[in-house]
C-alpha atoms as a PDB file:
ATOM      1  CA  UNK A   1       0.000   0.000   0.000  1.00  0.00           C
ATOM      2  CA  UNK A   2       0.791   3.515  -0.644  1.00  0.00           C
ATOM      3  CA  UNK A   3      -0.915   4.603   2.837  1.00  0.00           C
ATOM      4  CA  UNK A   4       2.341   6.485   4.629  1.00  0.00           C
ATOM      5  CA  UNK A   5       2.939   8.773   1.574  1.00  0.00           C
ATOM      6  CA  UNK A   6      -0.320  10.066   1.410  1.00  0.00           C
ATOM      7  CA  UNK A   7      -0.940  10.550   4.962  1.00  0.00           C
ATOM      8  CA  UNK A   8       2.430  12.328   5.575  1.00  0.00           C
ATOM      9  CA  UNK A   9       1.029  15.029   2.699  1.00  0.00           C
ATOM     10  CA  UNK A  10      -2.205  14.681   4.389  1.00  0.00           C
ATOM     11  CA  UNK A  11      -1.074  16.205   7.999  1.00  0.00           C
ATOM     12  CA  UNK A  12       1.971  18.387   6.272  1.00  0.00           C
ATOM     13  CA  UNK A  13      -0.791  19.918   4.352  1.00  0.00           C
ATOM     14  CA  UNK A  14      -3.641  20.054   7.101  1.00  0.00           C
ATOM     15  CA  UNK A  15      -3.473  24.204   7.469  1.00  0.00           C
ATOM     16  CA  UNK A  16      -3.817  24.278   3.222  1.00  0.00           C
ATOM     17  CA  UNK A  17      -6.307  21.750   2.634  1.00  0.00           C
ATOM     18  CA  UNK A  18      -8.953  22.301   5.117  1.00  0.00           C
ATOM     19  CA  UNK A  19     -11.331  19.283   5.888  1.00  0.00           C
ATOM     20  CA  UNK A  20      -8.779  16.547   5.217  1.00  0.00           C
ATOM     21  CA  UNK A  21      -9.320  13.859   7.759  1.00  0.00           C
ATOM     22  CA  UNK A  22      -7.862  10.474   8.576  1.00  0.00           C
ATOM     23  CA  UNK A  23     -10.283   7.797  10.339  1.00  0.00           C
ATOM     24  CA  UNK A  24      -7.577   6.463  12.276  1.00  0.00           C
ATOM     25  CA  UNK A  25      -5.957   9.618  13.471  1.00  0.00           C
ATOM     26  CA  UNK A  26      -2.703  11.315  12.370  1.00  0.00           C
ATOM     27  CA  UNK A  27      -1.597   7.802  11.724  1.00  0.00           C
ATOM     28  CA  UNK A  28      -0.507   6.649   8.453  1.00  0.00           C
ATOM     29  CA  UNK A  29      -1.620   2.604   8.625  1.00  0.00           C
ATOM     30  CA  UNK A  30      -4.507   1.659   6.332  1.00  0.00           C
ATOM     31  CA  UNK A  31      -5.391   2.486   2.953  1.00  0.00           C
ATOM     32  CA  UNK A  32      -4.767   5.741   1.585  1.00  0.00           C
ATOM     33  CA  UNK A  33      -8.009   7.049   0.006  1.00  0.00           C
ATOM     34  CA  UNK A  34      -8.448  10.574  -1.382  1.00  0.00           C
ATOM     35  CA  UNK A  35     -11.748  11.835  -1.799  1.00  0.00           C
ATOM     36  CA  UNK A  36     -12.895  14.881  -3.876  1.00  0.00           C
ATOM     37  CA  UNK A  37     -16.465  16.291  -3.165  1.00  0.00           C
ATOM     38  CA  UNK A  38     -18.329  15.293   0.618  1.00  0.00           C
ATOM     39  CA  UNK A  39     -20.969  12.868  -0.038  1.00  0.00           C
ATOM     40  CA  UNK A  40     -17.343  10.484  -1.361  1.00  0.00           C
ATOM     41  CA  UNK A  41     -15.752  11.598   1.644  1.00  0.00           C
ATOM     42  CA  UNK A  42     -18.703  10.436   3.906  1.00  0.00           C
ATOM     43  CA  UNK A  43     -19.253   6.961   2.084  1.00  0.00           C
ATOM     44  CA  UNK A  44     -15.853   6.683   2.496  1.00  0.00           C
ATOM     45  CA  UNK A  45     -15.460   7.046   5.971  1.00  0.00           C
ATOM     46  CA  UNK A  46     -18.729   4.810   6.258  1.00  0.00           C
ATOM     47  CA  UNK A  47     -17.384   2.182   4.300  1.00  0.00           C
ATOM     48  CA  UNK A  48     -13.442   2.146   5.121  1.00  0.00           C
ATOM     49  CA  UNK A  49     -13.716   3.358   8.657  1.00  0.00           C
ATOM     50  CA  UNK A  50     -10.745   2.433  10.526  1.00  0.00           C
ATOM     51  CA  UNK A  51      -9.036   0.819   8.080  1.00  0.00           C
ATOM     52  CA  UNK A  52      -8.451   3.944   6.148  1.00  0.00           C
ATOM     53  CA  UNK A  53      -6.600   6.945   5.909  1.00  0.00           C
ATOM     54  CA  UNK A  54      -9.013   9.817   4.254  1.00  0.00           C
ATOM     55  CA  UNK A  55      -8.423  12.809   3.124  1.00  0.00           C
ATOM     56  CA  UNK A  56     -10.774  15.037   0.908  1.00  0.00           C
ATOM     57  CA  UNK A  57      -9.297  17.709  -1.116  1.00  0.00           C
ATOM     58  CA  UNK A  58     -11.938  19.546  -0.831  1.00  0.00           C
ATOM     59  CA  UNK A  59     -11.885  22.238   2.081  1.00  0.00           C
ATOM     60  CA  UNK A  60     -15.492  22.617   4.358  1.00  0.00           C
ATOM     61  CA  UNK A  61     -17.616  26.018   3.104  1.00  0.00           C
ATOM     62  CA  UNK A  62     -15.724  25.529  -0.823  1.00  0.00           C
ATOM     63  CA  UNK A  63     -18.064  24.891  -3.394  1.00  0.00           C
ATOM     64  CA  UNK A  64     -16.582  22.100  -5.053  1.00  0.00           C
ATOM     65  CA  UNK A  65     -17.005  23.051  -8.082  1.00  0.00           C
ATOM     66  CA  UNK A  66     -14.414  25.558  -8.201  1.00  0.00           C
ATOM     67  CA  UNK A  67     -11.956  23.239  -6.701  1.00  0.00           C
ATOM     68  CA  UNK A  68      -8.462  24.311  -7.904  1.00  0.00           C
ATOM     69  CA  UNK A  69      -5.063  21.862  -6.910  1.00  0.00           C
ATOM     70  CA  UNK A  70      -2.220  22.834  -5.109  1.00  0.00           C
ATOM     71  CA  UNK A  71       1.062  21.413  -6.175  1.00  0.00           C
ATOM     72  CA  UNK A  72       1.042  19.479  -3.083  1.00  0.00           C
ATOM     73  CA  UNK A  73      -2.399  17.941  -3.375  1.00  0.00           C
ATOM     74  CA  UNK A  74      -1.541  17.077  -7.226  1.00  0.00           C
ATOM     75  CA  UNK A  75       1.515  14.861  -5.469  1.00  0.00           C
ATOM     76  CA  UNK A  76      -0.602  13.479  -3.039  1.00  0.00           C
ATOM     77  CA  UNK A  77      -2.718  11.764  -5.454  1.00  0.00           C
ATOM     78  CA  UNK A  78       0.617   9.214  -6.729  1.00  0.00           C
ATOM     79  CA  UNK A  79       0.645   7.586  -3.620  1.00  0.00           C
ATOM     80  CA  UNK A  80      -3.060   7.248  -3.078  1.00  0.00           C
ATOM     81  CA  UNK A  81      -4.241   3.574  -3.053  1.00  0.00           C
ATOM     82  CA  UNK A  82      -7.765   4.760  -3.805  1.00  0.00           C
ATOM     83  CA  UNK A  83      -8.584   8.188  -5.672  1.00  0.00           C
ATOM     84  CA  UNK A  84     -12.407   8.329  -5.247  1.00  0.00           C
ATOM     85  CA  UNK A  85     -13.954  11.071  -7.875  1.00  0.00           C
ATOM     86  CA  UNK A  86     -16.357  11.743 -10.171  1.00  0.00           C
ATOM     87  CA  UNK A  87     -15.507  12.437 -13.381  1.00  0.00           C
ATOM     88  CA  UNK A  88     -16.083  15.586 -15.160  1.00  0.00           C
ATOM     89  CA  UNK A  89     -17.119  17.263 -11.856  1.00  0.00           C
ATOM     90  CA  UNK A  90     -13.828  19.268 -11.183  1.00  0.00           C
ATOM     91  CA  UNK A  91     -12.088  19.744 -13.976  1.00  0.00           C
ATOM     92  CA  UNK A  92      -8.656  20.505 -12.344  1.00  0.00           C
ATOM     93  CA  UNK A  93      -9.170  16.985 -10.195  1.00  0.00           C
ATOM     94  CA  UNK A  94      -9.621  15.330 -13.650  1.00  0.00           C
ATOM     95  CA  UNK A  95      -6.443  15.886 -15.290  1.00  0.00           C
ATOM     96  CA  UNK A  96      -4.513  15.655 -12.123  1.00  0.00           C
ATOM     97  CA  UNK A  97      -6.066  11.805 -11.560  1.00  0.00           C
ATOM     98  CA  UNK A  98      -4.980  11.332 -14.552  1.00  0.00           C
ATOM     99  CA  UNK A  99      -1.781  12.497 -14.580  1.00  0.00           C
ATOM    100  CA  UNK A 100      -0.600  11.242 -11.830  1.00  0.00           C
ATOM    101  CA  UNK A 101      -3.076   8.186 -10.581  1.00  0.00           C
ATOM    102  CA  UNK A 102      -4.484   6.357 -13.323  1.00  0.00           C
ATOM    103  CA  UNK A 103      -3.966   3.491 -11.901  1.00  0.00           C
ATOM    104  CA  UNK A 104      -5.658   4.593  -7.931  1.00  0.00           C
ATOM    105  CA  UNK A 105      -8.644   5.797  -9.914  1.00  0.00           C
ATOM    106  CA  UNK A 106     -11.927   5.312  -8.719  1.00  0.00           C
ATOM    107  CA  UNK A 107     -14.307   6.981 -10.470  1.00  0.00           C
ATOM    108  CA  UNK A 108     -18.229   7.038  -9.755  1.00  0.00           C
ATOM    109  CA  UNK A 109     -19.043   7.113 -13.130  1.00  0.00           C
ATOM    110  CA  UNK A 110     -17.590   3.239 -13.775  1.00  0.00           C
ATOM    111  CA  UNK A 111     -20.207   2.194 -11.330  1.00  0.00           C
ATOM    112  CA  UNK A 112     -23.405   4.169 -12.127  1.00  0.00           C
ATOM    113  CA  UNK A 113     -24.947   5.580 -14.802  1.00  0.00           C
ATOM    114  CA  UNK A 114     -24.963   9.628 -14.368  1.00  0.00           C
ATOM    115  CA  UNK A 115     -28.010  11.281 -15.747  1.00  0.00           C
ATOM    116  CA  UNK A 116     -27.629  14.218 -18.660  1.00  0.00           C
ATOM    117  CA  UNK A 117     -28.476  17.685 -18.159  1.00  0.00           C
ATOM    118  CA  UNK A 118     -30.962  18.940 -19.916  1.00  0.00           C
ATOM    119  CA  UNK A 119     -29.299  22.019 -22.593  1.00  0.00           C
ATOM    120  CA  UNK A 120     -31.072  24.770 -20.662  1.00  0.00           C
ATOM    121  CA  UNK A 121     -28.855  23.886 -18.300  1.00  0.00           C
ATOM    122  CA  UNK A 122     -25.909  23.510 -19.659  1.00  0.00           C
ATOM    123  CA  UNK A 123     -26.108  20.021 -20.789  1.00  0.00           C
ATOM    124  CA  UNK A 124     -23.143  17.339 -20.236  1.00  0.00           C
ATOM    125  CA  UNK A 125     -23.307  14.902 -17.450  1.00  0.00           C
ATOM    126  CA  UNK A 126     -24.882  15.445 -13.858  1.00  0.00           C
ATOM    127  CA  UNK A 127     -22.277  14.837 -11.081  1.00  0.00           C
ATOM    128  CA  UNK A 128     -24.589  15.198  -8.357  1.00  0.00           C
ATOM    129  CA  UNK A 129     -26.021  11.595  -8.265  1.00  0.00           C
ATOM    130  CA  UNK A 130     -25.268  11.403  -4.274  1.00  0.00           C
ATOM    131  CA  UNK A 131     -28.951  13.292  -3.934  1.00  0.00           C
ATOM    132  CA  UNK A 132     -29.982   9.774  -5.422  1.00  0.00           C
ATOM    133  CA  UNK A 133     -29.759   7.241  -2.331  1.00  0.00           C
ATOM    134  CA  UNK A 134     -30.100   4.300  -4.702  1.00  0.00           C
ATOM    135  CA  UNK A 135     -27.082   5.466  -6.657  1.00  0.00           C
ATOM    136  CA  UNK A 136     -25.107   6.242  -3.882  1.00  0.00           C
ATOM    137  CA  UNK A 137     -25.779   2.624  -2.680  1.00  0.00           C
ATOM    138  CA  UNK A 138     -24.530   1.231  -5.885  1.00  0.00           C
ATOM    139  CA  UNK A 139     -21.476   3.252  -5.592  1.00  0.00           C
ATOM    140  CA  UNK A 140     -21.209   2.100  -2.042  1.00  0.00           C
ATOM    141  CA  UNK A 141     -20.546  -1.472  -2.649  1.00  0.00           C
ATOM    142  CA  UNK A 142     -18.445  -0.540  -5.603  1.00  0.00           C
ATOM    143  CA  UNK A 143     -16.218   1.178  -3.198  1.00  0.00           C
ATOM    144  CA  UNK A 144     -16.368  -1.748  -0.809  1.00  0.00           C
ATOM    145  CA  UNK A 145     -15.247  -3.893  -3.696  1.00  0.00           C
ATOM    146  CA  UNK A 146     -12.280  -1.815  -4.410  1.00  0.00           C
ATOM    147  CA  UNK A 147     -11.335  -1.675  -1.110  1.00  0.00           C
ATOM    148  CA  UNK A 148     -11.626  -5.069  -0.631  1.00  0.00           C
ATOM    149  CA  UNK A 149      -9.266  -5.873  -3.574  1.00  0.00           C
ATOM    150  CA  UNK A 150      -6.989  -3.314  -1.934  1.00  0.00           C
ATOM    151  CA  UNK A 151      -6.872  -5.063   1.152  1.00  0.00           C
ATOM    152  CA  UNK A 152      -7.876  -8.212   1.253  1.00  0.00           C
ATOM    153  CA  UNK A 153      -7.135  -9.241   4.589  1.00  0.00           C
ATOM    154  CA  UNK A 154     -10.276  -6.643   5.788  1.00  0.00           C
ATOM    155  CA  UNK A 155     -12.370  -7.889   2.967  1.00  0.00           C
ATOM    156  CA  UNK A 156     -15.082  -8.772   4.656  1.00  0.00           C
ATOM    157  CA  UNK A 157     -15.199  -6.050   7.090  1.00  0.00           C
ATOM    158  CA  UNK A 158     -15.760  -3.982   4.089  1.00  0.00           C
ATOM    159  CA  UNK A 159     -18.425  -5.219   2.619  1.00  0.00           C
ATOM    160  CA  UNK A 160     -20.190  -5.279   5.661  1.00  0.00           C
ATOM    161  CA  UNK A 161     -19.786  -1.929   6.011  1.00  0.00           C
ATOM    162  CA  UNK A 162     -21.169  -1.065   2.429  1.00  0.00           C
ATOM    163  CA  UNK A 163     -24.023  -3.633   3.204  1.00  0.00           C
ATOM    164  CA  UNK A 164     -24.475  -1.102   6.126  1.00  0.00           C
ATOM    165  CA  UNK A 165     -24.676   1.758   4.343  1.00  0.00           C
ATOM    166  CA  UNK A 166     -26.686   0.441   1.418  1.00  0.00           C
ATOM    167  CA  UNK A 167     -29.453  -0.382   3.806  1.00  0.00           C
ATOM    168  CA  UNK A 168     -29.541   3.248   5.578  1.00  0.00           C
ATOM    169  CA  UNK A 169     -29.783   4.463   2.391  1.00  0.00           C
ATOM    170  CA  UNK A 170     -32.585   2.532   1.209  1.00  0.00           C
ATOM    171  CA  UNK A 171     -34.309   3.754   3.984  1.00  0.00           C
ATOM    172  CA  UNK A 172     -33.718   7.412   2.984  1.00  0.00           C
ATOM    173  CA  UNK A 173     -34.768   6.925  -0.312  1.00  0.00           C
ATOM    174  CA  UNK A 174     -38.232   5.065   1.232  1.00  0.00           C
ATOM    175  CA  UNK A 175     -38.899   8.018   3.413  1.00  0.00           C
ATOM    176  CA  UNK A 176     -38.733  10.404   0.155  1.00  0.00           C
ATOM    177  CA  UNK A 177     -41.110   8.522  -1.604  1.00  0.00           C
ATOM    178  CA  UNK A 178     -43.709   8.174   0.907  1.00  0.00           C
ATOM    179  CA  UNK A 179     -43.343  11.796   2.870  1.00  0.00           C
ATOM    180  CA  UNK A 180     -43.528  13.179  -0.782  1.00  0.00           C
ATOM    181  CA  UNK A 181     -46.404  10.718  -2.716  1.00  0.00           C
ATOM    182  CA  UNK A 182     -49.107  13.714  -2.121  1.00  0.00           C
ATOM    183  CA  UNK A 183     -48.194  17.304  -2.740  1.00  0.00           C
ATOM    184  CA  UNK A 184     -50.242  19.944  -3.541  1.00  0.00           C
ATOM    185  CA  UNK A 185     -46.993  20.954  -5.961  1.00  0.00           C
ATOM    186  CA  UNK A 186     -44.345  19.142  -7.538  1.00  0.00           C
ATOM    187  CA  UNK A 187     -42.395  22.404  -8.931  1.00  0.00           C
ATOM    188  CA  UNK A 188     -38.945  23.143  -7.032  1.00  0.00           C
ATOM    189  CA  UNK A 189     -37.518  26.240  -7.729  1.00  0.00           C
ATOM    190  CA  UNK A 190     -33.826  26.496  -7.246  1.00  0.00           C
ATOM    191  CA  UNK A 191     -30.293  28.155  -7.122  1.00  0.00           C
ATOM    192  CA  UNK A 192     -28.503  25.710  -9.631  1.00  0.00           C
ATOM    193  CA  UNK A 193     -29.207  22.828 -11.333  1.00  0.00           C
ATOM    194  CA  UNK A 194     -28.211  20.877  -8.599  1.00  0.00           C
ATOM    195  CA  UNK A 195     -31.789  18.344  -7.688  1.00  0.00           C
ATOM    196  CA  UNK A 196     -32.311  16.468 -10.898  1.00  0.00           C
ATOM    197  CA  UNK A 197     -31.941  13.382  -9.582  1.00  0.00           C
ATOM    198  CA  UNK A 198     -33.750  13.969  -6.567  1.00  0.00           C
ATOM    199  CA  UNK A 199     -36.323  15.044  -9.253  1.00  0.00           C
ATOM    200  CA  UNK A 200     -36.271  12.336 -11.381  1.00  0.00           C
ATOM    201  CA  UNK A 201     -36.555  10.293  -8.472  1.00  0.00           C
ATOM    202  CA  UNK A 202     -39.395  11.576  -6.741  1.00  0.00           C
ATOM    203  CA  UNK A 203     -41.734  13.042  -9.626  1.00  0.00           C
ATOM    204  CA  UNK A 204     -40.785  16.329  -8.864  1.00  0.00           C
ATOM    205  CA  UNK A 205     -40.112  19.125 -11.426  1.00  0.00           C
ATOM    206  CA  UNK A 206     -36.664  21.367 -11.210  1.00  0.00           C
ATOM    207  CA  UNK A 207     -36.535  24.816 -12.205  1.00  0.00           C
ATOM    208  CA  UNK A 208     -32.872  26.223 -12.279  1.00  0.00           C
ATOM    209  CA  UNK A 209     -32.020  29.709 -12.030  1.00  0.00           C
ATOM    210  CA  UNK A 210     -28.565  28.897 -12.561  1.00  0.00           C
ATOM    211  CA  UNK A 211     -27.472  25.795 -14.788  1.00  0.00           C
ATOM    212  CA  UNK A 212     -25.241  22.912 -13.611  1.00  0.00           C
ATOM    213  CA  UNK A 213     -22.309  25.519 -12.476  1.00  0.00           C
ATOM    214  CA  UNK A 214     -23.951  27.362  -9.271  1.00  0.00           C
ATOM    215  CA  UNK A 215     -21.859  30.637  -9.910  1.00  0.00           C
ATOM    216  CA  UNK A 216     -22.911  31.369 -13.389  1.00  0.00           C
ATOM    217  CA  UNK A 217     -24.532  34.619 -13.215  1.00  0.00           C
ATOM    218  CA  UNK A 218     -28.103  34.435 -14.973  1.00  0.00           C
ATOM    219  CA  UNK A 219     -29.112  36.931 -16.863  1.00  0.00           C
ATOM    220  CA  UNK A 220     -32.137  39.869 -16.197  1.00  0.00           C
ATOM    221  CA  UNK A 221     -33.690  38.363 -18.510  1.00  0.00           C
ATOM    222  CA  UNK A 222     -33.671  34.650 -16.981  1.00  0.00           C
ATOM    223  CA  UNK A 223     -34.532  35.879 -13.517  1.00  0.00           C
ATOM    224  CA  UNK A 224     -37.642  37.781 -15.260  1.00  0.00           C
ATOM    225  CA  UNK A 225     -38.362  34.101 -16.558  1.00  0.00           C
ATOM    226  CA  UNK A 226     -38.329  32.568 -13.153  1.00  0.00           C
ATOM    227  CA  UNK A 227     -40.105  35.047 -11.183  1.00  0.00           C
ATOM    228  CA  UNK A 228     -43.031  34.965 -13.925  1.00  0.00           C
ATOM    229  CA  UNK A 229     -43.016  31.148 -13.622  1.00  0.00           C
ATOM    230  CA  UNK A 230     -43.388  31.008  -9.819  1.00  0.00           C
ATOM    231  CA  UNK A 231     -46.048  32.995  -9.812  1.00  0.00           C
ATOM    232  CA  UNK A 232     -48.008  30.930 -12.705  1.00  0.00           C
ATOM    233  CA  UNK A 233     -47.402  28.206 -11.083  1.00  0.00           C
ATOM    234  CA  UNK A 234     -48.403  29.010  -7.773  1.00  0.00           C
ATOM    235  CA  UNK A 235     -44.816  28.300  -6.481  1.00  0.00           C
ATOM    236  CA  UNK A 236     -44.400  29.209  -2.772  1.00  0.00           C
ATOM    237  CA  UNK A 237     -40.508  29.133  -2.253  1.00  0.00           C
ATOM    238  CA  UNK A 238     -37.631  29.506  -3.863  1.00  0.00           C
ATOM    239  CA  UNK A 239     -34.784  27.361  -2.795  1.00  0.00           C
ATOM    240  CA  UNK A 240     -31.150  28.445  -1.379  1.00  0.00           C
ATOM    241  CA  UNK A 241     -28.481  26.826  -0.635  1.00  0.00           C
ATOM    242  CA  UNK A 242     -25.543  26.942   1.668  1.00  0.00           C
ATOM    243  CA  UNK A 243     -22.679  27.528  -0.007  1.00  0.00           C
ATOM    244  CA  UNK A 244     -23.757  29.902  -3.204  1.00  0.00           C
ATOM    245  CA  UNK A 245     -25.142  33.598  -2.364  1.00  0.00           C
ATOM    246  CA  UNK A 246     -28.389  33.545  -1.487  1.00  0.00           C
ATOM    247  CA  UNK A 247     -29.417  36.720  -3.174  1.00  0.00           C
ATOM    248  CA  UNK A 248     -30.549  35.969  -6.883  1.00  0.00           C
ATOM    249  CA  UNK A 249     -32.589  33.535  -5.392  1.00  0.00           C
ATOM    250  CA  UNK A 250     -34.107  36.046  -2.920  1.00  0.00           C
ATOM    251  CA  UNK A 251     -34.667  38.907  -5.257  1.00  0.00           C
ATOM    252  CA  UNK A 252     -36.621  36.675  -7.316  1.00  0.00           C
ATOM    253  CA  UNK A 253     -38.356  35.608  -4.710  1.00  0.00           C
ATOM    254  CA  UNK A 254     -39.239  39.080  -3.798  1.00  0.00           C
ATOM    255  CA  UNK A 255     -40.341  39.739  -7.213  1.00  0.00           C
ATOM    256  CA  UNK A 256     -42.752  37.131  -6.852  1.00  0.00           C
ATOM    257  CA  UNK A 257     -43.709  37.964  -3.459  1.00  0.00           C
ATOM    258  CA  UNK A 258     -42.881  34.473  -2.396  1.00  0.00           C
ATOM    259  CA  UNK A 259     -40.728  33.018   0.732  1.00  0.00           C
ATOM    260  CA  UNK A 260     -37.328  31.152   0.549  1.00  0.00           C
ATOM    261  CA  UNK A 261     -36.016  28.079   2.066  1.00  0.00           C
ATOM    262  CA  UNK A 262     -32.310  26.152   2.243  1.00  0.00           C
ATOM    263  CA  UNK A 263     -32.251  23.242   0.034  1.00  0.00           C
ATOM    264  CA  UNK A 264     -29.323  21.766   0.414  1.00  0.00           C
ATOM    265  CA  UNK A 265     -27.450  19.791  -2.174  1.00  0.00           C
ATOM    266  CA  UNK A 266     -24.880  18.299  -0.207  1.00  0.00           C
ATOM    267  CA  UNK A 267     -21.350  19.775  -1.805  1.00  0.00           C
ATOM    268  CA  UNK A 268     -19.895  20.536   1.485  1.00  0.00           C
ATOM    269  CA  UNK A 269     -20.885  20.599   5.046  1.00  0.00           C
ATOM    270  CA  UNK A 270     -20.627  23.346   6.711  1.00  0.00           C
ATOM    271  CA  UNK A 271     -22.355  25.323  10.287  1.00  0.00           C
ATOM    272  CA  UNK A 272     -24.987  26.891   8.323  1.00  0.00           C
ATOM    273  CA  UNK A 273     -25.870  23.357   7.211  1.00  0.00           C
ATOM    274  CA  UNK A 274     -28.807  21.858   8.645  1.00  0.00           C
ATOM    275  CA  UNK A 275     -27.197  18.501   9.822  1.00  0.00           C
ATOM    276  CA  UNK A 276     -23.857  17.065  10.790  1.00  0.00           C
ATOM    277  CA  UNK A 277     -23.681  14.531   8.000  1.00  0.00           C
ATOM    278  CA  UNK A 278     -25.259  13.049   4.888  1.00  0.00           C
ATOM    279  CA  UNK A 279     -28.011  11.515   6.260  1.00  0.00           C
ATOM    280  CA  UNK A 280     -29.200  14.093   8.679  1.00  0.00           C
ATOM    281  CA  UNK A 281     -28.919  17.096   5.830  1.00  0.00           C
ATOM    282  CA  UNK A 282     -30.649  14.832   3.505  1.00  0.00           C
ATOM    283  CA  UNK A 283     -33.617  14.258   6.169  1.00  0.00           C
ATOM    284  CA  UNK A 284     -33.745  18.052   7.018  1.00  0.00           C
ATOM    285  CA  UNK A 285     -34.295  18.810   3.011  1.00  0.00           C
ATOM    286  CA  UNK A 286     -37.036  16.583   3.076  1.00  0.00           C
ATOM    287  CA  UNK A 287     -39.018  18.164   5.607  1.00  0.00           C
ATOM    288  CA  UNK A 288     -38.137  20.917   3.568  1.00  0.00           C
ATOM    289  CA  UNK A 289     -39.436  20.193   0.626  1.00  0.00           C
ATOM    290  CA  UNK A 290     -42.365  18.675   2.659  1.00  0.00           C
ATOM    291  CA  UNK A 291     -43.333  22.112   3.440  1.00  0.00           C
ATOM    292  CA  UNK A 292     -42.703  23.702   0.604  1.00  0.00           C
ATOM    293  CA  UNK A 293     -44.884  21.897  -1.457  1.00  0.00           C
ATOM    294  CA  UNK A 294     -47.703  21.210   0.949  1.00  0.00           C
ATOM    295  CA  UNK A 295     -47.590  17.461   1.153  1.00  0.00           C
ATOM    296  CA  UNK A 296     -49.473  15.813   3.596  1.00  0.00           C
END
């Protein structure tokens, strides 16, 4: 294993890369496994626990999209065991991966299928498939697989683990479709394109302000667009989220006389976030969206 490279970068470069952790501590025994975005680092921690040494490259209260690489971080990645990342995300993560770990790569998109985005919004491939619980269970016991493979001798413990986690979020994903089956709406209004999957899943119907990148700036005319739709549609919120400026979002909810609500889609966790961890944020949007759209 590659473990005491990585996790020497991983403390040497605490005070740079904010929200690197390590399962078992400062110390450098287990796998190595770099993570990129939170929802990885969380089913990573889930999945490994103490038989891994985690980092995430991503710091707490950074959108991840605009994830740029220090040179250290770019070295870390050669003596990874596991890089886990989705491809196409984060561009700069992409061409350091591989560059420099082809061989360490994990990448979500060999184990699911990731939805396209429709060309209003951008188009390409949605990253955000962790607001899917039944993808993120796939990926799951993909991960326990490659760490299994990894480290045989903890095989098992592994794929326990995933087991684990597939379960809890089955559970998740049964709790979204019963506490939203009867809504007076199905029309979320929100920052980015961020919820299509959640959409998709649920028979709910995304409106973007933004498209797949939350800091493209949309234009007078677009927010005109919005605000004219909420207000056909009878829309009462419009969604924010916790790590993009709220205040598009507000001012067209102020043009349309309407309230706003966090909806958060799980890029980073962070204290204005309404839970400590993936499950608990994803609960808290629920009962979110549960009052937002008036479902009984």
């Amino acid at each position: 294993m590659r473990a005491a490279a990585v996790g020497a970068v991983g403390i040497l470069a605490a005070g740079t890369v904010g929200g690197c952790s390590a399962t078992g501590g400062e110390s450098s025994d287990g796998v190595s496994v770099i993570t990129t975005v939170y929802p990885l680092e969380w089913l990573a921690e889930r999945v490994g626990g103490d038989s891994v040494a985690l980092s995430n490259l991503t710091q707490p209260g950074v959108d991840p999209h605009d994830l740029e690489l220090t040179a250290r971080q770019v070295g870390s990645l050669g003596s990874a065991d596991i890089v886990f990342f989705i491809d196409g995300m984060q561009p700069a993560v992409d061409d350091a991966v591989h560059q420099q770990a082809a061989d360490a790569a994990l990448a979500v998109n060999d184990l699911v299928e990731l939805r396209e985005v429709p060309e209003e919004n951008g188009g390409g491939l949605d990253p955000h498939m962790w607001l899917d619980p039944n993808r993120l269970s796939t990926v799951a016991e993909g991960l326990g697989e490659r760490l299994a493979e990894v480290d045989p001798d903890n095989a098992d413990t592994y794929r326990s683990n995933a087991a684990g986690v597939a379960t809890e979020l089955t559970e998740i994903d049964a709790d979204y479709r019963s506490g939203l089956a009867q809504c007076a709406t199905r029309d979320m209004v929100v920052s980015h394109a961020a919820f299509g999957y959640l959409a998709d899943n649920y028979d709910l119907q995304q409106t973007a302000i933004t498209g797949i990148e939350p800091d493209t700036e949309p234009s007078p005319a677009r927010m005109a667009e919005v605000a004219r739709l909420v207000k056909e549609r009878d829309v009462s919120t419009v969604f924010t989220e916790t790590l993009v400026s709220p205040a598009v979002a507000q001012t067209i909810a102020e043009e349309a006389g309407v309230q706003t609500a966090v909806l958060d889609p799980l890029e980073g966790i962070t204290d204005e976030s309404s839970g400590t961890d993936y499950p608990s944020v994803m609960r808290a949007n629920l009962e979110t969206l549960r009052s937002a759209l008036d479902c009984s």
